[in-house]
C-alpha atoms as a PDB file:
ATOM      1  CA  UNK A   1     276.387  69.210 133.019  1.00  0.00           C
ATOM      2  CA  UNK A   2     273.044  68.680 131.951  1.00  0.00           C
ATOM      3  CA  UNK A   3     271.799  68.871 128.031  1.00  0.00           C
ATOM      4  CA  UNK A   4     268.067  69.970 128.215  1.00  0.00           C
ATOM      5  CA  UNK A   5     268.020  69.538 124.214  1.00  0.00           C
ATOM      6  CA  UNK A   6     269.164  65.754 124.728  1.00  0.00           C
ATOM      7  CA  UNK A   7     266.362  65.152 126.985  1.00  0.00           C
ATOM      8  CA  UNK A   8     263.666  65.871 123.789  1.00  0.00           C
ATOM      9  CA  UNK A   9     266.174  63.459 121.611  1.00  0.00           C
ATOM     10  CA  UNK A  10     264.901  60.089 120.883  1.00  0.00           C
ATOM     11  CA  UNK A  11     266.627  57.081 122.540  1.00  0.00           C
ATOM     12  CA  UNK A  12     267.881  55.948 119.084  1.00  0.00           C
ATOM     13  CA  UNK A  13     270.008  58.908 118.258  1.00  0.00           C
ATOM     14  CA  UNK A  14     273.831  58.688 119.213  1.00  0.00           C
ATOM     15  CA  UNK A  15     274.842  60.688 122.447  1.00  0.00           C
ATOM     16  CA  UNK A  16     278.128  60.961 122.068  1.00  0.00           C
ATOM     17  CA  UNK A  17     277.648  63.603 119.365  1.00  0.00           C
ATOM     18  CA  UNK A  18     275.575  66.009 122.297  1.00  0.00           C
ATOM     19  CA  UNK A  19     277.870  65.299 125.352  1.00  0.00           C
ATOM     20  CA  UNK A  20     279.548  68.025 126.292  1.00  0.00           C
ATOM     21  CA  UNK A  21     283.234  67.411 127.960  1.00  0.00           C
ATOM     22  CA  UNK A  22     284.908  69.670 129.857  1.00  0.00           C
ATOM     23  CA  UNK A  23     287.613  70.123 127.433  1.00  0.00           C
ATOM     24  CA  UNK A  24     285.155  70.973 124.891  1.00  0.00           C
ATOM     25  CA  UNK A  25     283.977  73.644 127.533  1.00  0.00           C
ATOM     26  CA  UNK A  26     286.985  75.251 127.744  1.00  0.00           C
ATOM     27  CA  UNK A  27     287.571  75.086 124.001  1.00  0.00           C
ATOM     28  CA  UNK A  28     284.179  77.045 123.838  1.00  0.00           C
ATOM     29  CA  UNK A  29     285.084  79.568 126.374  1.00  0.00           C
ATOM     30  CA  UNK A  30     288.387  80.401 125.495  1.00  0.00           C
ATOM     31  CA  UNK A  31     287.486  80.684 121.692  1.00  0.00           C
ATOM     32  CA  UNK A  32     284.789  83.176 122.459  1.00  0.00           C
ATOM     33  CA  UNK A  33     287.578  85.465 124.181  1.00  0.00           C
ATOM     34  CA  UNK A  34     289.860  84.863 121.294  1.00  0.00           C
ATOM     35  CA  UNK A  35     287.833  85.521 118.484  1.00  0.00           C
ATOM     36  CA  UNK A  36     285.901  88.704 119.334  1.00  0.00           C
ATOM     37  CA  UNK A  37     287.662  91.914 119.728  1.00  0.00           C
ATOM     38  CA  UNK A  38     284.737  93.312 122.061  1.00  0.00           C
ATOM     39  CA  UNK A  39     284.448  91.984 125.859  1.00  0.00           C
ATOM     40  CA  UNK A  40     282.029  89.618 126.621  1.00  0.00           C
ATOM     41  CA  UNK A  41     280.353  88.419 129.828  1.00  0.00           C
ATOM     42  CA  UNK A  42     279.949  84.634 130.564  1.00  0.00           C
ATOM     43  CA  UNK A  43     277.455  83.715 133.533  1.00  0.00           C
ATOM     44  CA  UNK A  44     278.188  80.454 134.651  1.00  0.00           C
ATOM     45  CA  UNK A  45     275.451  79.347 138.120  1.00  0.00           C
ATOM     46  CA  UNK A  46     275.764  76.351 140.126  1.00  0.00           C
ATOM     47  CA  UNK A  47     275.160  75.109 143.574  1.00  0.00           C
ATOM     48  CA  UNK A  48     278.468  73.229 144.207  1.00  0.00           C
ATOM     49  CA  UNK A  49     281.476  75.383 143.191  1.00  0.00           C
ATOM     50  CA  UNK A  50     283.490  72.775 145.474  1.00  0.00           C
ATOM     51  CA  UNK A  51     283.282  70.036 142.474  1.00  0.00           C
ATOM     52  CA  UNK A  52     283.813  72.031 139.186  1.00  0.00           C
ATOM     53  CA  UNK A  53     287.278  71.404 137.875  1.00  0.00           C
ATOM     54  CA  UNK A  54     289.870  74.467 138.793  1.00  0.00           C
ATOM     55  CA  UNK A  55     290.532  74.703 134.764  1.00  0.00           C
ATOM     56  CA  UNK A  56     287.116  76.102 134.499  1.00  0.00           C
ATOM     57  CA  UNK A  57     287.869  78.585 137.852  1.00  0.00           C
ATOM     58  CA  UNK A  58     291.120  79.549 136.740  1.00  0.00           C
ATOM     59  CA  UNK A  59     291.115  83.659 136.105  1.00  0.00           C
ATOM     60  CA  UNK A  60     290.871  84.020 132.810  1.00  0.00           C
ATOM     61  CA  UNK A  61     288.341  81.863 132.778  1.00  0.00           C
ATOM     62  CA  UNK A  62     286.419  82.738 135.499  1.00  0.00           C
ATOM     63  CA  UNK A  63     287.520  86.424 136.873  1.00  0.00           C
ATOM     64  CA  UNK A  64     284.799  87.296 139.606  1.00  0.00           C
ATOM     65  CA  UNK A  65     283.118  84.913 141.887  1.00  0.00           C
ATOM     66  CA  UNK A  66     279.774  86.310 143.416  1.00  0.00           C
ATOM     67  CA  UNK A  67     278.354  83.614 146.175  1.00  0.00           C
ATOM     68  CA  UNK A  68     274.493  84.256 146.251  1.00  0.00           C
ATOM     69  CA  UNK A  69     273.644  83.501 149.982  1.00  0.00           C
ATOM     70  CA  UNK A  70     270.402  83.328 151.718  1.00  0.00           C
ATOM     71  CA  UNK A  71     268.296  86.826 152.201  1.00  0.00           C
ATOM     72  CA  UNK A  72     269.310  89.486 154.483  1.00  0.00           C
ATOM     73  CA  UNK A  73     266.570  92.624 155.480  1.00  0.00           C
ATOM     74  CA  UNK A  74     269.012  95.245 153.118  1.00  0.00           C
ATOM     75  CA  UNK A  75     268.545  92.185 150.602  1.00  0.00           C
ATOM     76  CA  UNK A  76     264.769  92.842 151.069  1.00  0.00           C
ATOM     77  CA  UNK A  77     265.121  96.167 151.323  1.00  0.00           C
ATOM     78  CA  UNK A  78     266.288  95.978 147.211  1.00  0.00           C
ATOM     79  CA  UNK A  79     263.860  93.924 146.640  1.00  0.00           C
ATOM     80  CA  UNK A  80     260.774  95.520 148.040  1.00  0.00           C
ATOM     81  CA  UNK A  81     262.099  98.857 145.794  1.00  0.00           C
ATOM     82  CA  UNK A  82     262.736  96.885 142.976  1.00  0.00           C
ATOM     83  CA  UNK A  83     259.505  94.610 142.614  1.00  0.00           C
ATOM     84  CA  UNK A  84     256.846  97.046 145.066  1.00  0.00           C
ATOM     85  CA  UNK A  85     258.660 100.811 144.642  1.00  0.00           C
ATOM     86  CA  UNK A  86     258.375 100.837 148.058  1.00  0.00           C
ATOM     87  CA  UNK A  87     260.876 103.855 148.871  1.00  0.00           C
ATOM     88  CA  UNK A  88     259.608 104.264 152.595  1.00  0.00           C
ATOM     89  CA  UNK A  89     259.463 101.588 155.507  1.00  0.00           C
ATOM     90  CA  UNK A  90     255.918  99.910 155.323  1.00  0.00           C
ATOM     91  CA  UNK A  91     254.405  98.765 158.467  1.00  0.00           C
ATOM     92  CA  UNK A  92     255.448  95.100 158.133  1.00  0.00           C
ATOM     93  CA  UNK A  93     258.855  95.741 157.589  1.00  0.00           C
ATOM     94  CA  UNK A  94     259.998  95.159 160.830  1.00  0.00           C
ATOM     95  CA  UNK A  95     258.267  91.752 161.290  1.00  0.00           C
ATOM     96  CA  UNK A  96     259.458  90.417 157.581  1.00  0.00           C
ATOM     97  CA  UNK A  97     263.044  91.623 158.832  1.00  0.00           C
ATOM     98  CA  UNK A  98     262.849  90.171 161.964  1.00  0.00           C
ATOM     99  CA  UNK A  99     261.936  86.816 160.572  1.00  0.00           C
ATOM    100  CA  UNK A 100     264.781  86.899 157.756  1.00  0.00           C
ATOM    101  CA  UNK A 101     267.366  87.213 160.522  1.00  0.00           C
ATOM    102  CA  UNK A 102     265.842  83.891 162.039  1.00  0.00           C
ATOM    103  CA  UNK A 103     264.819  81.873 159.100  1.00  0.00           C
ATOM    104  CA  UNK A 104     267.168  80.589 155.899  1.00  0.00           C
ATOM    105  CA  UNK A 105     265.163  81.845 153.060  1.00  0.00           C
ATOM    106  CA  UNK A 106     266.684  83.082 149.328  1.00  0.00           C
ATOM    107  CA  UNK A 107     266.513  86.602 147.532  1.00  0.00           C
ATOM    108  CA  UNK A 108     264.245  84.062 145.171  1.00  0.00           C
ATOM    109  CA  UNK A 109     261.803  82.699 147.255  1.00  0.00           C
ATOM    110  CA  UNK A 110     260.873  86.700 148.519  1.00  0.00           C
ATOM    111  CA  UNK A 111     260.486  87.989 144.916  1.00  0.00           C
ATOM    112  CA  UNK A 112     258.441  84.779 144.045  1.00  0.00           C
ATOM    113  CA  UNK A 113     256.138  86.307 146.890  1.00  0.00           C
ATOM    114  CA  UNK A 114     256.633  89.825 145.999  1.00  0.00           C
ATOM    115  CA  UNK A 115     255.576  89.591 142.700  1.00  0.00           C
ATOM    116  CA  UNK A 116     252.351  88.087 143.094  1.00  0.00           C
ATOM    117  CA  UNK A 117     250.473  91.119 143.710  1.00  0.00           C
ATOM    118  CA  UNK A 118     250.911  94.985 142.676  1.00  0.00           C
ATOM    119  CA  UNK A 119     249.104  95.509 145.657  1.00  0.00           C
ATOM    120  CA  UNK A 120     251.649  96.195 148.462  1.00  0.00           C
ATOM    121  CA  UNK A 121     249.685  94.938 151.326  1.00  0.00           C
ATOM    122  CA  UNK A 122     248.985  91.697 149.862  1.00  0.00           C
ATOM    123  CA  UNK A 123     252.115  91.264 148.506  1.00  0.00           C
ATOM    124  CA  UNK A 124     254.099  91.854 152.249  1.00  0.00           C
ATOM    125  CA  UNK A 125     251.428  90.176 153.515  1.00  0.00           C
ATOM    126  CA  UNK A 126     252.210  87.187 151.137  1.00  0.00           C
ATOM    127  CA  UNK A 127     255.997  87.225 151.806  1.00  0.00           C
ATOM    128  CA  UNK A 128     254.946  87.471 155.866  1.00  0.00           C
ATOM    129  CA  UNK A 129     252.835  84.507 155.532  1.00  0.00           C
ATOM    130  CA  UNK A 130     255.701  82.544 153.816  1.00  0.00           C
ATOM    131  CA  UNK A 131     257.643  83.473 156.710  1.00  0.00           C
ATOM    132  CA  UNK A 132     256.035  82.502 159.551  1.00  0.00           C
ATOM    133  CA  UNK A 133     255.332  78.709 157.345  1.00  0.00           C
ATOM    134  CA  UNK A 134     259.376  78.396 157.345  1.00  0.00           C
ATOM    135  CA  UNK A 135     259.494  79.595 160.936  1.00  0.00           C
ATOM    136  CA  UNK A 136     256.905  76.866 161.884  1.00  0.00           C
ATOM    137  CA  UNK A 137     258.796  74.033 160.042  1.00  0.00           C
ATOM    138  CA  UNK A 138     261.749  75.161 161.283  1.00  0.00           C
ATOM    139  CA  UNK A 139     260.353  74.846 165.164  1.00  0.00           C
ATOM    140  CA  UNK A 140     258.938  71.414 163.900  1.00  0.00           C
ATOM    141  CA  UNK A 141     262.273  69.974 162.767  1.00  0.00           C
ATOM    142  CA  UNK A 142     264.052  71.196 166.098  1.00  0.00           C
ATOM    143  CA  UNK A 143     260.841  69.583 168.334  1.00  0.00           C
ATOM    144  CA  UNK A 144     261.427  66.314 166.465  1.00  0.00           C
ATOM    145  CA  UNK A 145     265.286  66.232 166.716  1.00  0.00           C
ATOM    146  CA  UNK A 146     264.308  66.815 170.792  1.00  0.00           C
ATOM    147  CA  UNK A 147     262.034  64.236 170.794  1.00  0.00           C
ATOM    148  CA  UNK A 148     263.880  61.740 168.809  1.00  0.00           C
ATOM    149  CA  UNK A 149     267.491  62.586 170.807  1.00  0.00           C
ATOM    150  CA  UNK A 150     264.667  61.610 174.400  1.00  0.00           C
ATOM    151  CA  UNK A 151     263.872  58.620 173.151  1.00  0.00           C
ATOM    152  CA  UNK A 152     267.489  57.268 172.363  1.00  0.00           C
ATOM    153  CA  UNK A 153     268.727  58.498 176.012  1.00  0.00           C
ATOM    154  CA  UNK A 154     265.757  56.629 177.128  1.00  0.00           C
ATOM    155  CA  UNK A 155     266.658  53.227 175.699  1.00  0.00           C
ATOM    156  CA  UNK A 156     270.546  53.932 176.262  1.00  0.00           C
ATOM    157  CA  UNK A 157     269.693  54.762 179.800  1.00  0.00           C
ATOM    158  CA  UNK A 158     267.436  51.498 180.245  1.00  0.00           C
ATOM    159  CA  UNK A 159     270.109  49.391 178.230  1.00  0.00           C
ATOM    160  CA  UNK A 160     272.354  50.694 180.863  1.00  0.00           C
ATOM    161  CA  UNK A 161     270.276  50.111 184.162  1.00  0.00           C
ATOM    162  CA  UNK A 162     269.829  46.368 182.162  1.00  0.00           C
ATOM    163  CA  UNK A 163     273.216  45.657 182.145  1.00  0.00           C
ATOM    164  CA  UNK A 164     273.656  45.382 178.650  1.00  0.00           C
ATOM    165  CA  UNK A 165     274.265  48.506 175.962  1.00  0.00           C
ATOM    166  CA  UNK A 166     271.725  48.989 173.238  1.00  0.00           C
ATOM    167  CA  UNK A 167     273.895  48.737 170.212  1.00  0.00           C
ATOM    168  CA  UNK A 168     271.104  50.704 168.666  1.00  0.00           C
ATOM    169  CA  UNK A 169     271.456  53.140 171.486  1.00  0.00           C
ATOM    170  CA  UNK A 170     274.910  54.057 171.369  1.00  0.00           C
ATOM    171  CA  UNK A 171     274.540  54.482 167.692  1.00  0.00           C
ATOM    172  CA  UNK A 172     272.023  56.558 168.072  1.00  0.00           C
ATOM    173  CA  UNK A 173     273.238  58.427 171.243  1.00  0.00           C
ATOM    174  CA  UNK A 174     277.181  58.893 169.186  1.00  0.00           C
ATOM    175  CA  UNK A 175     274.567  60.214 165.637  1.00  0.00           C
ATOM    176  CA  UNK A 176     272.618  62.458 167.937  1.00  0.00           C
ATOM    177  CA  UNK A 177     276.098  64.275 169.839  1.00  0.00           C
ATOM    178  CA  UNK A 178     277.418  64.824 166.626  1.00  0.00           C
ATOM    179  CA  UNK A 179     274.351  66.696 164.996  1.00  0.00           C
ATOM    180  CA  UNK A 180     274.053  68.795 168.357  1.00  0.00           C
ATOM    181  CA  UNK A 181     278.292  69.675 167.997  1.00  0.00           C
ATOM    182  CA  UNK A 182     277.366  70.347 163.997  1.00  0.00           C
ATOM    183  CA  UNK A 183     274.997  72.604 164.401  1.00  0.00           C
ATOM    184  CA  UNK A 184     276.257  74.868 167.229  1.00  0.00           C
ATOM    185  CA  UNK A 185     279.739  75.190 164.918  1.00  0.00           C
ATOM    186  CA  UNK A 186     278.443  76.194 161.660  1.00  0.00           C
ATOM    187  CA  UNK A 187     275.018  77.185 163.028  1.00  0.00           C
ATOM    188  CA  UNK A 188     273.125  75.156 160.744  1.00  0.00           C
ATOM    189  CA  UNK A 189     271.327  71.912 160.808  1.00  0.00           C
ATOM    190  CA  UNK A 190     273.329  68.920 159.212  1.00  0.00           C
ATOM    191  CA  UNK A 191     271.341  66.306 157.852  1.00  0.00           C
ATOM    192  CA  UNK A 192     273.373  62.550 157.993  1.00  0.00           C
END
């Protein structure tokens, strides 16, 4: 966990008095439920759910788990209402859409966009723009893994017709296979 107040703290001061353990964590939590008669939501955020202990996941603890994924066009849909008012399907709509279904981009980074200008046009056209920059890096990343996976088959191949295996090569060749078998099962690049 990270202590933005301990950051500000001079280097002189003891930190052992603002660490905060886990069990002091679940002290915390489970004397808020104890103490107040009245319910009492707890948000707790984090991007790897995979490494926080299962005392603090337990129910009890931790009753409802909502995983916020990337955007989705009814995602934007909610968005354009709640940030625009935009009751009625503007004539970007189906572009925007069409690029969320191709491109990994968060409920954030739209209402970042959509919230730089009341005016609707700009704003769409903002969140369009941001788009078609993702799409373009995304094209760029796949182009370089092509190139990059042409040049190891090159050297393996002229290793090979040499008589002797690039090392190199067959590292590379093995670290390029696996990427391409990566991606096509989850669907998503994996970076090694």
């Amino acid at each position: 966990m990270h202590d933005r107040e301990r950051d500000t703290q001079s280097a002189d001061e003891d930190s052992s008095n603002t660490r905060l353990t886990l069990s002091g964590l679940l002290n915390f939590i489970d004397g808020l439920w104890s103490t107040c008669g009245d319910e009492r939501i707890i948000i707790f955020t984090t991007n790897h759910k995979e490494k926080l202990d299962p005392a603090l996941l337990r129910p009890g603890r931790m009753d409802m788990h909502i995983h916020m994924g990337y955007c989705t066009p009814e995602a934007f849909d909610v968005l354009a209402l709640n940030y625009l008012e935009i009751n009625d399907h503007h004539r970007l709509f189906p572009e925007i859409k069409r690029l969320i279904r191709e491109i990994e981009i968060t409920p954030a980074e739209i209402a970042e966009h959509l919230m730089r200008s009341e005016d609707v046009d700009v704003a769409l056209e903002g969140v369009v723009d941001l788009l078609k920059q993702k799409e373009r890096k995304k094209k760029n990343e796949t182009s370089d893994d092509q190139k990059m996976s042409d040049v190891v088959e090159k050297e393996f191949d002229e290793g090979v017709d040499q008589g002797k295996k690039s090392k190199f090569g067959r590292i590379m060749k093995d670290l390029t296979n696996f990427r391409r078998r990566s991606s096509r099962i989850t669907g998503k690049r994996k970076m090694l």
